[in-house]
N, C-alpha and C. Protein backbone atom coordinates (compact mmCIF):
# COMPACT_ATOMS: atom_id res chain seq x y z
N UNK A 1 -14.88 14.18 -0.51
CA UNK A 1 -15.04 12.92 0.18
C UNK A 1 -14.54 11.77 -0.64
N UNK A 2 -13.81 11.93 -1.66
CA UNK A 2 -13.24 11.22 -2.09
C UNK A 2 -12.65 9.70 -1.14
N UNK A 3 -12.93 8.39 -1.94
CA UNK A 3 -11.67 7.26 -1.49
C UNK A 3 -10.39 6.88 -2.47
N UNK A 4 -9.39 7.19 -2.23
CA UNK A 4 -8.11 7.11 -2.90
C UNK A 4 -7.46 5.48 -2.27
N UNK A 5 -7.48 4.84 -3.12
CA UNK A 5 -7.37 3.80 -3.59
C UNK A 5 -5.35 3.45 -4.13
N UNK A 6 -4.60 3.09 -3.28
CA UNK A 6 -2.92 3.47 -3.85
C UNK A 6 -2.67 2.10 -3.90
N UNK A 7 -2.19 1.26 -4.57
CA UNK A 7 -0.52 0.64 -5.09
C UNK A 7 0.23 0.43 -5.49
N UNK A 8 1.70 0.08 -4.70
CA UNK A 8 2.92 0.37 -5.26
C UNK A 8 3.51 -0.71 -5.16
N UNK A 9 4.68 -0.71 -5.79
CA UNK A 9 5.98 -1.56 -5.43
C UNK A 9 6.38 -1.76 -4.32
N UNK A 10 6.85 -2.73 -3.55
CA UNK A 10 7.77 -2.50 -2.88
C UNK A 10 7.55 -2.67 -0.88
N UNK A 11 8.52 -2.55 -0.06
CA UNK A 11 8.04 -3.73 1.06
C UNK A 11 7.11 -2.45 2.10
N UNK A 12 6.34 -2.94 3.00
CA UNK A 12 5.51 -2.15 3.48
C UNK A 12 5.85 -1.43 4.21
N UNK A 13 5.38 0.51 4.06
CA UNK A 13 6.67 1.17 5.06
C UNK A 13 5.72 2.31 5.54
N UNK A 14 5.43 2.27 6.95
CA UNK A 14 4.75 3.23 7.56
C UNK A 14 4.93 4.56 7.03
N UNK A 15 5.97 4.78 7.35
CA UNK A 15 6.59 6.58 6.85
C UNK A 15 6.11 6.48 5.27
N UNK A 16 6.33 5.60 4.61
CA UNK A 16 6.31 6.02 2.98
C UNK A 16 4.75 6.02 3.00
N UNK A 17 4.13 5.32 3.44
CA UNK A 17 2.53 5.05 3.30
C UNK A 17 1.99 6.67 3.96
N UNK A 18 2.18 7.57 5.14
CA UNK A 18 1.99 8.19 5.48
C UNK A 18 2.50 9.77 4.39
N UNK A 19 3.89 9.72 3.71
CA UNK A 19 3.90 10.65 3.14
C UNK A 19 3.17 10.19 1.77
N UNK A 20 2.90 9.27 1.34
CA UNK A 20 1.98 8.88 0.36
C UNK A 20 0.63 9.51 0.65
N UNK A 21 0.03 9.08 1.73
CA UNK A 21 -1.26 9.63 2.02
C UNK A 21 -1.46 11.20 1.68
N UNK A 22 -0.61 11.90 2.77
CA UNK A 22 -0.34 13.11 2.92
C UNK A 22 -0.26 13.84 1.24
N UNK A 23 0.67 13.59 0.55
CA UNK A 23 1.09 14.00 -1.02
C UNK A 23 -0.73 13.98 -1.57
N UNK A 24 -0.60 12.53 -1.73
CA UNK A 24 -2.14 12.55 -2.56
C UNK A 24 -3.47 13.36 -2.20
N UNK A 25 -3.53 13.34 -0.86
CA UNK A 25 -4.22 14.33 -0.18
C UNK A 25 -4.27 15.79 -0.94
N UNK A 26 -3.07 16.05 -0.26
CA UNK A 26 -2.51 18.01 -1.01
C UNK A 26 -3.29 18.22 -2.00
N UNK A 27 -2.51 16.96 -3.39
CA UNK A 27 -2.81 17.33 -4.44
C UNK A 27 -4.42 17.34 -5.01
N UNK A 28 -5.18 16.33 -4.20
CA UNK A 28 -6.80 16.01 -4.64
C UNK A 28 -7.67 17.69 -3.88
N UNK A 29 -7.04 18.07 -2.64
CA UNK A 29 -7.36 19.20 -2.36
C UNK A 29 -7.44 20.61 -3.28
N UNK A 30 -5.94 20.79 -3.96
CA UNK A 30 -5.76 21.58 -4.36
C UNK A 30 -5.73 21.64 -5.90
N UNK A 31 -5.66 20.49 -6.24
CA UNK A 31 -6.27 20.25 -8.19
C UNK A 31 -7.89 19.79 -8.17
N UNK A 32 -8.54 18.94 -7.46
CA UNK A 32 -9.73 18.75 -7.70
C UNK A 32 -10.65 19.33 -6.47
N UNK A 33 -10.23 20.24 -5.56
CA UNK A 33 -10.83 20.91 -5.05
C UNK A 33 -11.96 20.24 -3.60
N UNK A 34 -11.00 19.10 -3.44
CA UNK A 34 -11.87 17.87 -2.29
C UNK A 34 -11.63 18.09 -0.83
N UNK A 35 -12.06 18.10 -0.20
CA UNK A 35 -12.15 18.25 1.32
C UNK A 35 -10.67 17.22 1.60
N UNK A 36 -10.31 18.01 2.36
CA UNK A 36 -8.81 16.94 2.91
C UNK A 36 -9.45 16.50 4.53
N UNK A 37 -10.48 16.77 4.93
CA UNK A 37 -10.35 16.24 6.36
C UNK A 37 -11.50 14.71 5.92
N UNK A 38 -12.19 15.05 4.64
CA UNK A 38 -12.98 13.43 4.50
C UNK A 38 -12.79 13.04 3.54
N UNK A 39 -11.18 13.44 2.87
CA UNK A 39 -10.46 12.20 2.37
C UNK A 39 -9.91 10.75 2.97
N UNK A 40 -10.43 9.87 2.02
CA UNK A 40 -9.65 8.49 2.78
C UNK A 40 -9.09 8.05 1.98
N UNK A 41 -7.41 7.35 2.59
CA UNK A 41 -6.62 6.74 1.65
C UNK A 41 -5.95 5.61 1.88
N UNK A 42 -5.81 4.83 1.40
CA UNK A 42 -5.55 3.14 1.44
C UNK A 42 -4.32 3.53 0.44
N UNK A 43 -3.36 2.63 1.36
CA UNK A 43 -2.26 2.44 0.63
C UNK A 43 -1.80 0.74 0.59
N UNK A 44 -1.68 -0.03 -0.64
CA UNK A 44 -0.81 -0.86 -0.59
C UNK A 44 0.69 -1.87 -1.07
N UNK A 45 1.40 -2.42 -0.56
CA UNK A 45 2.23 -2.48 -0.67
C UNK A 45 2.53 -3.75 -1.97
N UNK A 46 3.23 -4.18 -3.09
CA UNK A 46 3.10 -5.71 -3.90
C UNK A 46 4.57 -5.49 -4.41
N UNK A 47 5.14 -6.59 -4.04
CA UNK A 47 6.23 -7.10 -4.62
C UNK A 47 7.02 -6.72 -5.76
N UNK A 48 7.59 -6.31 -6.73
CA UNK A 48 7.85 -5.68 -7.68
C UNK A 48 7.71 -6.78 -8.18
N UNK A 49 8.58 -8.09 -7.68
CA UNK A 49 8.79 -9.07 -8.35
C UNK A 49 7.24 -10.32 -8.74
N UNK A 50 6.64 -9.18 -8.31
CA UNK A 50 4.38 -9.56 -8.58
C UNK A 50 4.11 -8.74 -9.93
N UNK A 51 4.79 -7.67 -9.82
CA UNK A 51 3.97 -6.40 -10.74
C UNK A 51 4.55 -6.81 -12.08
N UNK A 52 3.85 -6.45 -13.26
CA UNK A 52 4.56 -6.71 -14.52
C UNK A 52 3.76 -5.19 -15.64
N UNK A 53 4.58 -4.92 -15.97
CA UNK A 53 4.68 -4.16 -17.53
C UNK A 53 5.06 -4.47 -18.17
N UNK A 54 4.66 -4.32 -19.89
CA UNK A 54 5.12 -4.75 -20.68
C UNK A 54 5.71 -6.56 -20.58
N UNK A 55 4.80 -7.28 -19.77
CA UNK A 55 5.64 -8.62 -19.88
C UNK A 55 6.63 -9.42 -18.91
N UNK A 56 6.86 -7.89 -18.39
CA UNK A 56 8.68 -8.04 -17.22
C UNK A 56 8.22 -7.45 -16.06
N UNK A 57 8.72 -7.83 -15.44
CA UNK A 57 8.37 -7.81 -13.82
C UNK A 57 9.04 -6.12 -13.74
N UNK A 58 8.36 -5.58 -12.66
CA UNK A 58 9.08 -4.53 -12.41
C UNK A 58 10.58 -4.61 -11.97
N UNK A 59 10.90 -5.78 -10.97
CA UNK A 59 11.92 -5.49 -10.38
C UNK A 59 13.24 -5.95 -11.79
N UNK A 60 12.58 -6.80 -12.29
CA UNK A 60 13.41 -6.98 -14.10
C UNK A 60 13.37 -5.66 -14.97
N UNK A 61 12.52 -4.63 -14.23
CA UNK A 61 12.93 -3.29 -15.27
C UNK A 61 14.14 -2.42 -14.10
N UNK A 62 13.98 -2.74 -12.61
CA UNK A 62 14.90 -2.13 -11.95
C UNK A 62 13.60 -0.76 -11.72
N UNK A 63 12.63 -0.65 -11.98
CA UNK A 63 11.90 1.13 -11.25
C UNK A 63 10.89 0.51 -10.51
N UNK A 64 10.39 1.41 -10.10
CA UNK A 64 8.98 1.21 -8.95
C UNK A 64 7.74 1.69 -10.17
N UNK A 65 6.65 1.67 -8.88
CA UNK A 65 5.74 1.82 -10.53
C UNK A 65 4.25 1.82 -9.17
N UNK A 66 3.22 2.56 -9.50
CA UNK A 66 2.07 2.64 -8.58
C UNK A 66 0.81 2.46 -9.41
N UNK A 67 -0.05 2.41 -8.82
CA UNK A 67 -1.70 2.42 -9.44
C UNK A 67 -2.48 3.17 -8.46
N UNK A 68 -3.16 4.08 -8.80
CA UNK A 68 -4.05 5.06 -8.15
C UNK A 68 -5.41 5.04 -8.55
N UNK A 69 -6.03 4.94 -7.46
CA UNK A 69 -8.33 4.55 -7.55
C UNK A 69 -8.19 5.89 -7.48
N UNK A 70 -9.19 6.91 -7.61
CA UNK A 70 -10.07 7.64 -6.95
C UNK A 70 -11.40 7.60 -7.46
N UNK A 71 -11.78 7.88 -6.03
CA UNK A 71 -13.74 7.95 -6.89
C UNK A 71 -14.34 9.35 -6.85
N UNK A 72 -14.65 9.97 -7.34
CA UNK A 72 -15.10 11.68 -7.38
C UNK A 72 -16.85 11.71 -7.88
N UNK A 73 -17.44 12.64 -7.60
CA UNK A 73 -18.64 12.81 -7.94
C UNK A 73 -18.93 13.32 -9.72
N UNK A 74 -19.71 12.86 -10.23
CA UNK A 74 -19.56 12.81 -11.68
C UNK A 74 -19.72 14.75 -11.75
N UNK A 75 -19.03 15.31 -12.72
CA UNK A 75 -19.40 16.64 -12.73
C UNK A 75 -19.05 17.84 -12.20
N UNK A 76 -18.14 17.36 -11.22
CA UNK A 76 -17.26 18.36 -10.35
C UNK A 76 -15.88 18.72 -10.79
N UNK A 77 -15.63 18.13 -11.77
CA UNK A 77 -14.45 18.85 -12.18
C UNK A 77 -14.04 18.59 -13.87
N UNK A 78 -13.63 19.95 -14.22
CA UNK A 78 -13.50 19.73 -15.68
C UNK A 78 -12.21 18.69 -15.88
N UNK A 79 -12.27 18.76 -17.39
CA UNK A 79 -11.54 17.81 -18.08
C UNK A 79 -9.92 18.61 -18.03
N UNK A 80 -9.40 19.78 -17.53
CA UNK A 80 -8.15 20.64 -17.15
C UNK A 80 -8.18 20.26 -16.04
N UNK A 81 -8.68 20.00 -15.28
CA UNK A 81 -8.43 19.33 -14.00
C UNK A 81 -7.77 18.27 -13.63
N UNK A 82 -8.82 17.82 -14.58
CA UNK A 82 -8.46 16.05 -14.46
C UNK A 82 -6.76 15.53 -14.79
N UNK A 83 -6.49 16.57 -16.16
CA UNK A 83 -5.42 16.41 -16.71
C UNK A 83 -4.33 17.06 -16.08
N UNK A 84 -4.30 18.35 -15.03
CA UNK A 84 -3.56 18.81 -14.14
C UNK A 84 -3.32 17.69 -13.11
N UNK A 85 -4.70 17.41 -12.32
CA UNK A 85 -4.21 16.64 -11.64
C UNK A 85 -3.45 14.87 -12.00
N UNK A 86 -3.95 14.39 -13.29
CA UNK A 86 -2.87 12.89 -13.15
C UNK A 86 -1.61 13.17 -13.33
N UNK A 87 -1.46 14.53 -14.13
CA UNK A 87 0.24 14.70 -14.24
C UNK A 87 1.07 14.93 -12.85
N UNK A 88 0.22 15.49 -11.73
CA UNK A 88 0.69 16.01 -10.60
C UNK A 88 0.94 14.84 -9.76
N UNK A 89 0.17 13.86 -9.83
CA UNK A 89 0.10 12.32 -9.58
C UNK A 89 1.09 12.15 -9.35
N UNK A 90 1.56 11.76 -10.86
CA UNK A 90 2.48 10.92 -11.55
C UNK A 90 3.53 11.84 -10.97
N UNK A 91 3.98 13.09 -11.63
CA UNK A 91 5.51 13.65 -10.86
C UNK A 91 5.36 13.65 -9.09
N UNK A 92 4.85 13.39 -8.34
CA UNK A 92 4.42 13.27 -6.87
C UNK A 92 4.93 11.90 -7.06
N UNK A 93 4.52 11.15 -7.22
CA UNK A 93 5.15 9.56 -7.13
C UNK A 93 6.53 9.37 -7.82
N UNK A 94 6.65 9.69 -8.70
CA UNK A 94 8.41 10.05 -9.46
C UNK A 94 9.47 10.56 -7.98
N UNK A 95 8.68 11.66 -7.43
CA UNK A 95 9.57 12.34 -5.77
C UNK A 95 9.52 10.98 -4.90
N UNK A 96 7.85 10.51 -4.71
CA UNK A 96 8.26 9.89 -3.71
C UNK A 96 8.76 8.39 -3.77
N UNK A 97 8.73 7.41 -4.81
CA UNK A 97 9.64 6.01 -5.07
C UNK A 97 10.60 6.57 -5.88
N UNK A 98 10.36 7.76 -6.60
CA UNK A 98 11.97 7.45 -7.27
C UNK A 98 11.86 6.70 -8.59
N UNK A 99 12.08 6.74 -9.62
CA UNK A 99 12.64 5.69 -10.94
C UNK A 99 10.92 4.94 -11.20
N UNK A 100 10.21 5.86 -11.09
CA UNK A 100 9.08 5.63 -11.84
C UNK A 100 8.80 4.94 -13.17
N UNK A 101 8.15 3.97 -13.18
CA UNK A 101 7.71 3.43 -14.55
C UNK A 101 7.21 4.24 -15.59
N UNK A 102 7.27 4.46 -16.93
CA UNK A 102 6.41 4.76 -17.11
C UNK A 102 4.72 4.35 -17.29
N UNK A 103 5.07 3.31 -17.02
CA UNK A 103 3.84 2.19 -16.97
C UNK A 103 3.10 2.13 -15.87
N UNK A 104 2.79 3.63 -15.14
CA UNK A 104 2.23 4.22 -13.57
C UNK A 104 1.00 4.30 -14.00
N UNK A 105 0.17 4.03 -13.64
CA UNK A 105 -1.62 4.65 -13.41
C UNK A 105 -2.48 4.99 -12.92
N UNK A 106 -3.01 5.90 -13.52
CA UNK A 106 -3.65 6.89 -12.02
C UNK A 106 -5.13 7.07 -12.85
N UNK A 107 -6.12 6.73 -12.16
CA UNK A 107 -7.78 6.29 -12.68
C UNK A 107 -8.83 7.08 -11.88
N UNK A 108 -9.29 8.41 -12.72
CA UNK A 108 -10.09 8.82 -11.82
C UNK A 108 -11.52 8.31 -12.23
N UNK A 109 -12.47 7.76 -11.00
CA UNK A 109 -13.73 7.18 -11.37
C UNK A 109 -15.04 8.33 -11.39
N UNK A 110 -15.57 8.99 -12.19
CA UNK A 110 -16.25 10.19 -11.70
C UNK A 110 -17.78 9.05 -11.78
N UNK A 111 -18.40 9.03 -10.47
CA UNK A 111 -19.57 8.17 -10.23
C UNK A 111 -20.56 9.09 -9.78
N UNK A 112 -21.70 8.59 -10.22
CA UNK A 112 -23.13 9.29 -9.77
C UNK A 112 -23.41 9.81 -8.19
N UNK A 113 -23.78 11.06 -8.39
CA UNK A 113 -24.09 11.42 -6.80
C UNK A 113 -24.61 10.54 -6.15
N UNK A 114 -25.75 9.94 -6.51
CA UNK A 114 -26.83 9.39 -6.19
C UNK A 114 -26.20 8.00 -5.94
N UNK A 115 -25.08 7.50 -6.23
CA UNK A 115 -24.74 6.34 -6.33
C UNK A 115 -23.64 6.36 -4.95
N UNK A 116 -23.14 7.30 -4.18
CA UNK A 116 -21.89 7.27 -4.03
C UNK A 116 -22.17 8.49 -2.46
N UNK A 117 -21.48 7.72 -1.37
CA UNK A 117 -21.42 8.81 -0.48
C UNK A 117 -20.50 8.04 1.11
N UNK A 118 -21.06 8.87 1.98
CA UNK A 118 -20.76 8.19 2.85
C UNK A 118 -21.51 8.57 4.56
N UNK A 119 -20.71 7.71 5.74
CA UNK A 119 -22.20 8.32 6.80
C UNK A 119 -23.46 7.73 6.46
N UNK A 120 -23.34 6.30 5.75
CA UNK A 120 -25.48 6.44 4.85
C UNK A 120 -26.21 7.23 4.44
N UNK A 121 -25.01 8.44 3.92
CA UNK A 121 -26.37 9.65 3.08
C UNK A 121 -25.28 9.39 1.58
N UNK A 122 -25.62 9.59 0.74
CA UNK A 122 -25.51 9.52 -0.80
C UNK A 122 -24.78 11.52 -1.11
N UNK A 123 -24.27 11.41 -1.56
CA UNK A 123 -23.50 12.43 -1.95
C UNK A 123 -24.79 13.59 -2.86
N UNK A 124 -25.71 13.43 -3.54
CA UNK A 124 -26.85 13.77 -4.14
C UNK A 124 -27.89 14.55 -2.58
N UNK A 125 -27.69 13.64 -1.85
CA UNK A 125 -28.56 13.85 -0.36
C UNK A 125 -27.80 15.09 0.03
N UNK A 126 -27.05 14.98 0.18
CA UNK A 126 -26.11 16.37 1.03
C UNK A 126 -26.18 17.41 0.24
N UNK A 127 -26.40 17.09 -1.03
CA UNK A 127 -26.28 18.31 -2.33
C UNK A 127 -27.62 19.14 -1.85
N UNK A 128 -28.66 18.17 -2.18
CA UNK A 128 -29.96 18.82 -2.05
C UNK A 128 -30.26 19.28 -0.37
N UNK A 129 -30.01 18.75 0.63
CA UNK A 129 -29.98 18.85 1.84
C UNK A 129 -29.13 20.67 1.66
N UNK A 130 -28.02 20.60 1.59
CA UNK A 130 -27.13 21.84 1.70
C UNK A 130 -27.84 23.18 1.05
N UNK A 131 -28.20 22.86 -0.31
CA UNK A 131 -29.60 23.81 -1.25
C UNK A 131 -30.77 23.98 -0.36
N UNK A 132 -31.60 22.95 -0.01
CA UNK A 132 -32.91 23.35 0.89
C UNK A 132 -32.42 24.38 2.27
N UNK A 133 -30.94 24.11 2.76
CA UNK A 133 -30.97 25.05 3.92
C UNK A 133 -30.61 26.23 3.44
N UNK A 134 -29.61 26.75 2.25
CA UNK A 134 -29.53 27.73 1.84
C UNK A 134 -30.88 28.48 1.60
N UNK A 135 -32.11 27.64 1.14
CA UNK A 135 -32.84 28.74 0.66
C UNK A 135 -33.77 29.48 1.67
């Protein structure tokens, strides 16, 4: 149930926002092991000539360049994970803008069950809810 949190360079483009979604999706499915039907993903669009690394505007370095939220439940996934998945990120965004910064970032937030959910039940609620019917 992750919220994926995206921005990039560059002018606002249905199709790119949609294979954006789609990509990040795959990969949170299949490296951190998250439900793809109650993933949600926000994509947005900023100017290159807004963004700065190192000092210089992106569009003064000539590449694109993104920033990635996610919020995950604290504990669900090891530290090989974590590190599989930002590299998978990062080459996923290299395919899809092309001439990647290296100055890209991708931030996973691992937050308290108890802190974090959605529907008005807390991610901790469904844990213990799902355990009491198993037993």
């Amino acid at each position: 149930m992750p919220i994926i949190n995206i921005s990039v360079t560059g002018k606002p483009d249905a199709k790119l926002s949609a294979a954006i979604a789609r990509e990040a999706t795959d990969i949170t499915a299949k490296l951190l092991r998250k439900d793809p039907t109650i993933t949600a993903v926000a994509v947005s669009y900023i100017d290159p000539q807004h963004w700065f690394a190192g000092g210089k505007s992106l569009a003064g370095h000539g590449a694109n360049t993104f920033w990635l939220d996610i919020k995950v439940v604290d504990g669900t996934n090891t530290k090989l994970e974590l590190e599989a998945y930002l590299k998978a990120i990062f080459e996923a965004f290299g395919r899809l803008l092309g001439g990647v910064h290296e100055e890209s970032y991708a931030f996973v937030h691992e937050v308290p069950a108890a802190a974090y959910g959605y529907g008005g039940k807390s991610q901790e609620f469904r844990f213990i809810s799902g355990r009491l019917k198993a037993a």
